[in-house]
Protein backbone atom coordinates (compact mmCIF):
# COMPACT_ATOMS: atom_id res chain seq x y z
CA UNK A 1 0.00 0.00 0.00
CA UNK A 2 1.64 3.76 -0.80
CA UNK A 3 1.88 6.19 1.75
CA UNK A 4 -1.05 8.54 0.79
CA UNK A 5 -3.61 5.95 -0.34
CA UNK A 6 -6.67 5.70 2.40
CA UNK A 7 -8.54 2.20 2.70
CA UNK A 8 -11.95 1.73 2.89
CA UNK A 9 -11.44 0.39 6.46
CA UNK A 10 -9.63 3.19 7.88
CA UNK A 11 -11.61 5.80 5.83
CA UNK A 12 -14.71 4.41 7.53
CA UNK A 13 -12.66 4.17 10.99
CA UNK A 14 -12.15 8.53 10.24
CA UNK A 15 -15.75 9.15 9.73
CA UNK A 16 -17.40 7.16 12.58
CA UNK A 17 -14.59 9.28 14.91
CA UNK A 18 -15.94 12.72 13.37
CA UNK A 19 -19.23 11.80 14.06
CA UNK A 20 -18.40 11.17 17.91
CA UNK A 21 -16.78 13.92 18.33
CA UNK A 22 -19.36 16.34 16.68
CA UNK A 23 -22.71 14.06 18.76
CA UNK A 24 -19.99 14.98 22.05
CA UNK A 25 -19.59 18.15 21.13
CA UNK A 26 -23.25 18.93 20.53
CA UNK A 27 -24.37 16.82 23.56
CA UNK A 28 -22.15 18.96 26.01
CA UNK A 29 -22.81 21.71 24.57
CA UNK A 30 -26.96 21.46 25.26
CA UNK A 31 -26.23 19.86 28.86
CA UNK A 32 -24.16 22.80 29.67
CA UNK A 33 -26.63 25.00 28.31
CA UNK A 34 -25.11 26.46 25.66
CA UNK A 35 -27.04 25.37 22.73
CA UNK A 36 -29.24 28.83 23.30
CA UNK A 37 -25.99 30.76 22.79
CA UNK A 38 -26.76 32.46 25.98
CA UNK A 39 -23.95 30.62 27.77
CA UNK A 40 -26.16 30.45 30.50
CA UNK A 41 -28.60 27.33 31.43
CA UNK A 42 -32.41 27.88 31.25
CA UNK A 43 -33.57 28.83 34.58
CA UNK A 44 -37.50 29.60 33.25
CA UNK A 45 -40.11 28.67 35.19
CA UNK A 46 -40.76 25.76 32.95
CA UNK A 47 -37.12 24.47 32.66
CA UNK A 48 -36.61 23.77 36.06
CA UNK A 49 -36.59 19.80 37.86
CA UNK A 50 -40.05 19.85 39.89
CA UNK A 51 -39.71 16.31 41.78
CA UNK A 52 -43.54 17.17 43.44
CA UNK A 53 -47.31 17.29 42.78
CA UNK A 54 -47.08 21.52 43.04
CA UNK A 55 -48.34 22.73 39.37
CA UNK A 56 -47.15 26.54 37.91
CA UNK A 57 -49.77 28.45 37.89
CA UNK A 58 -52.28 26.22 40.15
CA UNK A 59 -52.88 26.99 43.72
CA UNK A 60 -51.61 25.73 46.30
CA UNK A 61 -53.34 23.06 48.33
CA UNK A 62 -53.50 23.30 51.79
CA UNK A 63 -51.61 21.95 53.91
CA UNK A 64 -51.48 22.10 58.31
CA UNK A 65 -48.12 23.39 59.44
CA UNK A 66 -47.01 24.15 62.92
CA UNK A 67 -45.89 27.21 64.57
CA UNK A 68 -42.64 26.87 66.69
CA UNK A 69 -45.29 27.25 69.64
CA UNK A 70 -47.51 24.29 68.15
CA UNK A 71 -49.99 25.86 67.16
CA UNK A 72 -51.87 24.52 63.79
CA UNK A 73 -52.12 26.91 60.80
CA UNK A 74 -53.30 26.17 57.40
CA UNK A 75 -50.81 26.48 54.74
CA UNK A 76 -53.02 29.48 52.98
CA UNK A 77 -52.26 31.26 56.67
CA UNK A 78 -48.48 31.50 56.04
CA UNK A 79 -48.83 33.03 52.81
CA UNK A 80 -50.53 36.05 54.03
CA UNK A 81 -50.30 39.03 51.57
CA UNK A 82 -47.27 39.28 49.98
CA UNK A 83 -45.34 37.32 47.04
CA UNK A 84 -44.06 34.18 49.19
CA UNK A 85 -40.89 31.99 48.15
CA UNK A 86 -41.34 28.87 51.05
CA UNK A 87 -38.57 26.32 51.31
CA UNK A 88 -39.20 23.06 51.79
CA UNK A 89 -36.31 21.55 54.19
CA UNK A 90 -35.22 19.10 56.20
CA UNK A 91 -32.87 18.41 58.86
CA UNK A 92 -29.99 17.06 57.65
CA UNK A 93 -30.06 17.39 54.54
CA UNK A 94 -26.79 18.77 53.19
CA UNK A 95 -28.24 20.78 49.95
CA UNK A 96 -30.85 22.38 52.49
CA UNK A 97 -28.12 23.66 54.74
CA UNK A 98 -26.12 25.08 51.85
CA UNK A 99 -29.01 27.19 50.20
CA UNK A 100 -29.76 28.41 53.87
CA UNK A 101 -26.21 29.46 54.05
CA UNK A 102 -26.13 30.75 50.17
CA UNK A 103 -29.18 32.71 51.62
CA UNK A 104 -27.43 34.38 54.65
CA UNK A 105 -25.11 36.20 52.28
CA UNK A 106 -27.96 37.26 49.90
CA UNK A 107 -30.68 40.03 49.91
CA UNK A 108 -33.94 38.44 49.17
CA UNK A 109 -36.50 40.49 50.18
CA UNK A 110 -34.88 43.80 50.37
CA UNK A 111 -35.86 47.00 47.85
CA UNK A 112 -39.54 46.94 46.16
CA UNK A 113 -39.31 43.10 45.92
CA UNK A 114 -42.09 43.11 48.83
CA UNK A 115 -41.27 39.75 49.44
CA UNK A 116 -41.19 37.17 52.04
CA UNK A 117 -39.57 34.09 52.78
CA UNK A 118 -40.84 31.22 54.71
CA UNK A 119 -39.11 28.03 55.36
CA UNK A 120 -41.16 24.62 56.18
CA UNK A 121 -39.21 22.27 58.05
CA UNK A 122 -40.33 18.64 57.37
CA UNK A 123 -39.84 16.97 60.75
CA UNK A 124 -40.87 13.18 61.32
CA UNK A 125 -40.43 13.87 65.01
CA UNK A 126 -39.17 16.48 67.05
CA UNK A 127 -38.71 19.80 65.96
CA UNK A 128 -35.55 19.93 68.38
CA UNK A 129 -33.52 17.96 66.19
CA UNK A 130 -32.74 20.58 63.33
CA UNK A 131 -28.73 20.30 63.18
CA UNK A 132 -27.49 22.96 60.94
CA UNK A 133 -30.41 24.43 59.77
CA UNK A 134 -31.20 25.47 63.64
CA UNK A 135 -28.69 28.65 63.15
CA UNK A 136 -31.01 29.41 59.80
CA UNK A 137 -34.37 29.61 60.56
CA UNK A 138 -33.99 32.41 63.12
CA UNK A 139 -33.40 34.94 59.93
CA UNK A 140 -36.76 33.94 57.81
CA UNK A 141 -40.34 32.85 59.21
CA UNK A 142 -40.36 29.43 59.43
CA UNK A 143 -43.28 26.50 60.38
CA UNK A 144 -43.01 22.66 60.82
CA UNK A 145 -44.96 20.00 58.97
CA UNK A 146 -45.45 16.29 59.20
CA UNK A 147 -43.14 14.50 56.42
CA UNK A 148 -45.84 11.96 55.86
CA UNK A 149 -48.06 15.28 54.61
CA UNK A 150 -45.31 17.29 52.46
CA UNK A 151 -45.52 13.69 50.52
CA UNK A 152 -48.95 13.02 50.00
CA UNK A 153 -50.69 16.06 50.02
CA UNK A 154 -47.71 18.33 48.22
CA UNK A 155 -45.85 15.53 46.74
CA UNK A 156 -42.54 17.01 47.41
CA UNK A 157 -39.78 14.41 47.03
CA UNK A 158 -36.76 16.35 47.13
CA UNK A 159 -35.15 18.61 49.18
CA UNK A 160 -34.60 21.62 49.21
CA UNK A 161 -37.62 22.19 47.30
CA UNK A 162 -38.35 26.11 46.41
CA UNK A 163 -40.96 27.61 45.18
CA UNK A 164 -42.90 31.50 44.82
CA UNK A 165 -46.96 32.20 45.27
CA UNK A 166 -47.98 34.87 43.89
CA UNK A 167 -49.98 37.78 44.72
CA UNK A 168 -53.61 35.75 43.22
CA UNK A 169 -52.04 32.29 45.58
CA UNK A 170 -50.96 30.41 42.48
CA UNK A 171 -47.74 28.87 42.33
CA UNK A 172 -45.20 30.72 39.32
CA UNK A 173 -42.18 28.29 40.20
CA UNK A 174 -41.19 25.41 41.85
CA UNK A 175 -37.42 24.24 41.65
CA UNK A 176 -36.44 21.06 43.74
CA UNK A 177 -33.11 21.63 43.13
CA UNK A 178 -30.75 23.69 45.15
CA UNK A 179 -29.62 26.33 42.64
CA UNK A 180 -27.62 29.72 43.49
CA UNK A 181 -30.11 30.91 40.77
CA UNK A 182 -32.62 31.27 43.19
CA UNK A 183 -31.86 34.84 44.84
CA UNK A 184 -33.60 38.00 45.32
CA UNK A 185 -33.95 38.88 41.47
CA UNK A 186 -34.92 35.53 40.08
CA UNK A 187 -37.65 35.90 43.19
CA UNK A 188 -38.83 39.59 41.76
CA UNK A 189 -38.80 38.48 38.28
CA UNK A 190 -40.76 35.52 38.26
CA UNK A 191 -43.36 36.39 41.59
């Protein structure tokens, strides 16, 4: 065989390794998020891993949580009258201690946001036993609910789970991912 003559074989052998490396190429690029161009992933609403029964732009169904005192409140009670971002977490649960420390450093309600922040601690037990998140949940307004009841009646499955109600009560996001997305702006833009 001369020197510059390609076989079939190895001519085939070229093309199959283009074609992996381009279907790499193009599969990192849309994981990473790049495939928009923006260089940035796709934080809509819409986009975002929702491991529970909550449904943008539904309401949210009620729930009982407990006061720190013990009383019983309905989850409609804790919403109030502002734009609401509640965090679902749990004791620990590493991801739910970082976002509450991510949080610490942030402002999340401050300006014309007019918004509040509630965390729902899901206990199985006693509220005592909150670890790290014990030095958190003096900063934000925060309530306790029965595990067995953020599963069946919200569905949530993952923690932390985050999400924003809206002025009319419905639900405009729900992320159950712990994202340092989820700040003060993305709060304003999408409540």
């Amino acid at each position: 065989m001369e020197s510059g003559q390609i076989t079939l074989k190895s001519g085939m052998f070229l093309v199959l390794l283009a074609a992996t490396v381009l279907f790499l190429a193009v599969f990192l690029g849309i994981r990473a998020g790049f495939a928009g161009g923006t260089g940035q992933p796709d934080t809509s609403p819409a986009s975002l891993p929702n491991y529970s029964n909550l449904v943008i732009d539904k309401g949210l169904p009620s729930l009982t949580v407990r006061t720190s005192s013990g009383e019983e409140l309905n989850s409609a009670k804790i919403i109030g009258t502002q734009k609401t971002v509640i965090a679902v977490v749990m004791p620990g649960c590493g991801a739910c201690a970082s976002l509450m420390e991510t949080w610490q450093t942030l402002d999340l309600t401050g300006g014309d946001r007019d918004i509040r922040i509630v965390l729902l601690v899901g206990v199985s037990g006693e509220e005592s036993e909150l670890g790290e998140l014990s030095e958190y949940i003096k900063k934000y307004d925060h309530y306790f609910c029965d595990m067995g009841d953020l599963d069946q009646i919200w569905g949530v499955r993952s923690f932390p789970t985050v999400f924003g109600v809206s002025l009319d009560r419905n639900i405009r996001f729900v992320a159950s991912v712990f994202g340092n997305f989820l700040d003060g702006e993305y709060f304003a833009e999408h409540l």
